[in-house]
C-alpha atoms as a PDB file:
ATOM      1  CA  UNK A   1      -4.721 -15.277  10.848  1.00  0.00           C
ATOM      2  CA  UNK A   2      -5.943 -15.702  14.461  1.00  0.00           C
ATOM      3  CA  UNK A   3      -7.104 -12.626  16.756  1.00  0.00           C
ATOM      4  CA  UNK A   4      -4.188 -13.387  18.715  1.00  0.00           C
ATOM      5  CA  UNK A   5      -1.769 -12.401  15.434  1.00  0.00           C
ATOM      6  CA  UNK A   6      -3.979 -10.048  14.860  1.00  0.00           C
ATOM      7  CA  UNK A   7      -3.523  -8.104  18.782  1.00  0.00           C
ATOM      8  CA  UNK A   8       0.336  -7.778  17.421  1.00  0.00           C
ATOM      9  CA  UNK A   9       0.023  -6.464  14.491  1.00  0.00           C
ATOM     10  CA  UNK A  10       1.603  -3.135  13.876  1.00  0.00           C
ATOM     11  CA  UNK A  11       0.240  -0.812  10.865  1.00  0.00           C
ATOM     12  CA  UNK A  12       0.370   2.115   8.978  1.00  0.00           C
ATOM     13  CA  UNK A  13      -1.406   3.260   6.062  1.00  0.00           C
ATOM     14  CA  UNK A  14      -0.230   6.732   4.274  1.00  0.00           C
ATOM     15  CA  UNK A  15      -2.186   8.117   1.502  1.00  0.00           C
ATOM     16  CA  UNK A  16      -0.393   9.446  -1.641  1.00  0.00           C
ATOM     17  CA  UNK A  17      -1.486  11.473  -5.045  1.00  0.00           C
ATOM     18  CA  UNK A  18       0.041  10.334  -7.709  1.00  0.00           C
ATOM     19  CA  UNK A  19       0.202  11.615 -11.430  1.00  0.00           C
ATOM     20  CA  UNK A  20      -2.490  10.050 -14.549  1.00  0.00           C
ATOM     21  CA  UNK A  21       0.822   8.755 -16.158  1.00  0.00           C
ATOM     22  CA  UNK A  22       1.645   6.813 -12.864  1.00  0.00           C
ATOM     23  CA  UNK A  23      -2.145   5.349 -12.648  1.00  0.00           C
ATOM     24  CA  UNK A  24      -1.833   4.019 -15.988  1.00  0.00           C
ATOM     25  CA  UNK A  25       1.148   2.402 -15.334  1.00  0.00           C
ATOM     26  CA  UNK A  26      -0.195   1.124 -12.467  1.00  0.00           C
ATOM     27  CA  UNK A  27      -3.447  -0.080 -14.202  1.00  0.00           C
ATOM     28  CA  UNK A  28      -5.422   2.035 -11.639  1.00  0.00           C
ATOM     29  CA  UNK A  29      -8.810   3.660 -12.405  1.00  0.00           C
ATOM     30  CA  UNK A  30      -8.026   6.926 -14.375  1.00  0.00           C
ATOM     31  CA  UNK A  31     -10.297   8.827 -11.522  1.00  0.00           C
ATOM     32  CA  UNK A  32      -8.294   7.653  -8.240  1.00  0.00           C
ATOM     33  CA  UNK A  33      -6.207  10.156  -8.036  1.00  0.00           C
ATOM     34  CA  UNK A  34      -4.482   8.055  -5.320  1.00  0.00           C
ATOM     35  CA  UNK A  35      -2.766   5.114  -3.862  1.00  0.00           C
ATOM     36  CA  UNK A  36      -2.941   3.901  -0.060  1.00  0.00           C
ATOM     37  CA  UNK A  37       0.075   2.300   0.897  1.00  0.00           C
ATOM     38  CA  UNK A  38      -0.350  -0.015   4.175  1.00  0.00           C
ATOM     39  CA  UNK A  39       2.550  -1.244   5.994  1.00  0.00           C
ATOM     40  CA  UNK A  40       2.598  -4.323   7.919  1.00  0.00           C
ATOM     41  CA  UNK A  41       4.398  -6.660  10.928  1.00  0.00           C
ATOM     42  CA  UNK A  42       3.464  -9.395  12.904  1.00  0.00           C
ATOM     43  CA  UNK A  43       5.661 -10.678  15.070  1.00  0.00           C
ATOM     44  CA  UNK A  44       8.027 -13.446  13.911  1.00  0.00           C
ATOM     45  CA  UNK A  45       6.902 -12.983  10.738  1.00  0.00           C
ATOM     46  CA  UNK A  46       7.876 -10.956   7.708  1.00  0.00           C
ATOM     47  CA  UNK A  47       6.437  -7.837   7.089  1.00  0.00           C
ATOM     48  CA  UNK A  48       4.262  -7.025   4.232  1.00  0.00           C
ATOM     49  CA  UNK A  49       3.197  -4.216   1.814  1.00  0.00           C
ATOM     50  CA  UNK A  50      -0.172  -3.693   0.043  1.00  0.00           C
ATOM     51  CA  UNK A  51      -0.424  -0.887  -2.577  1.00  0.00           C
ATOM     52  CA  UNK A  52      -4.522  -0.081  -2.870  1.00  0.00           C
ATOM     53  CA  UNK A  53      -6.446   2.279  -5.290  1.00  0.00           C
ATOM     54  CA  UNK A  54      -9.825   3.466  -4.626  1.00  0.00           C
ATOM     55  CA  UNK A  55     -12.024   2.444  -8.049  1.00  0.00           C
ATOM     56  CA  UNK A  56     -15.651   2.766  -9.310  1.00  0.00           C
ATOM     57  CA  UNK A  57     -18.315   4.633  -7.717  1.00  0.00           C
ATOM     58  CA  UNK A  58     -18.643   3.056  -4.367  1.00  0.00           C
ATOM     59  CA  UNK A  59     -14.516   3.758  -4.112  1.00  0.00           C
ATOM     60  CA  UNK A  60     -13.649   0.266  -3.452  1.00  0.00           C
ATOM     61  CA  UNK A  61      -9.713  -0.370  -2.560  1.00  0.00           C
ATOM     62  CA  UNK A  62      -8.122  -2.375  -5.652  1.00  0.00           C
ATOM     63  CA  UNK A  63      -4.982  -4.328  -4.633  1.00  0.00           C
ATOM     64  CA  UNK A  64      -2.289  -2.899  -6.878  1.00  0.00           C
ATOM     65  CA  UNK A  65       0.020  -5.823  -7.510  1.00  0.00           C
ATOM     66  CA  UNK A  66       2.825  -4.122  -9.991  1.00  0.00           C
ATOM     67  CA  UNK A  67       5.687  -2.457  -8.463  1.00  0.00           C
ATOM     68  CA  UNK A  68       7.667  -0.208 -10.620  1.00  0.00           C
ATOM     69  CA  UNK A  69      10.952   1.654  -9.511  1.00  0.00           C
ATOM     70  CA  UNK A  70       9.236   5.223  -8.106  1.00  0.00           C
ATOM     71  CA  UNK A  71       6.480   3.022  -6.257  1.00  0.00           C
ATOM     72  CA  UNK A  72       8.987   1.066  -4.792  1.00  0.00           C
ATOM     73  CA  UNK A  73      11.385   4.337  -4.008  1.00  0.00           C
ATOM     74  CA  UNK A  74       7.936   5.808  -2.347  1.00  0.00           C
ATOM     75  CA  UNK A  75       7.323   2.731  -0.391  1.00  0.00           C
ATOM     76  CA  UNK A  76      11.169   2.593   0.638  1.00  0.00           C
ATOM     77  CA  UNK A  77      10.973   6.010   1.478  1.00  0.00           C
ATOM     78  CA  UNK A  78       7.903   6.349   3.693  1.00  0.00           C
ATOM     79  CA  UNK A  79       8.197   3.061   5.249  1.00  0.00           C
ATOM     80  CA  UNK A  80       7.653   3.336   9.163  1.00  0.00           C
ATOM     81  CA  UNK A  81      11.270   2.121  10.576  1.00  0.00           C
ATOM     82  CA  UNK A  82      10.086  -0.882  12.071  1.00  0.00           C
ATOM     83  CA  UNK A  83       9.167  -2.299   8.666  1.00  0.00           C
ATOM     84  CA  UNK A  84      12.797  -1.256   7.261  1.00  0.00           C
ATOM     85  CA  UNK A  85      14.336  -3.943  10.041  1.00  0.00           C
END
């Protein structure tokens, strides 16, 4: 990605608790307590999604790569309306 690309990106990162039965299913760290949910668009190109969890000590963000229906209802949901397009 060039810093040009990067100038037009657009972004938005929400914060959300979630339950102990929806980190396991998510294969989170049982002490998160949380996913970040970051919203992106460039323009002319598609826009993306990354689901993060914080994990170990230092609270690291851990790319959460399975999507099951209520994540994908929250991300739907919350979704800024620019992504949506």
């Amino acid at each position: 990605m060039t810093l040009e690309l990067l100038a037009q990106m657009e972004t938005v990162a929400k914060r959300f608790r979630v339950s102990p039965d929806q980190l396991a299913e998510l294969g989170a760290d049982a002490s998160a307590e949380e996913v970040t949910i970051t919203w992106q668009r460039v323009t002319d190109r598609l826009p993306s999604v990354l689901v993060t969890a914080p994990a170990g000590e230092e609270g690291w963000a851990v790319p959460i790569p399975h999507r099951p229906g209520w994540l994908m209802d929250r991300i739907v949901k919350e979704a800024p309306t620019w992504w949506l397009k």
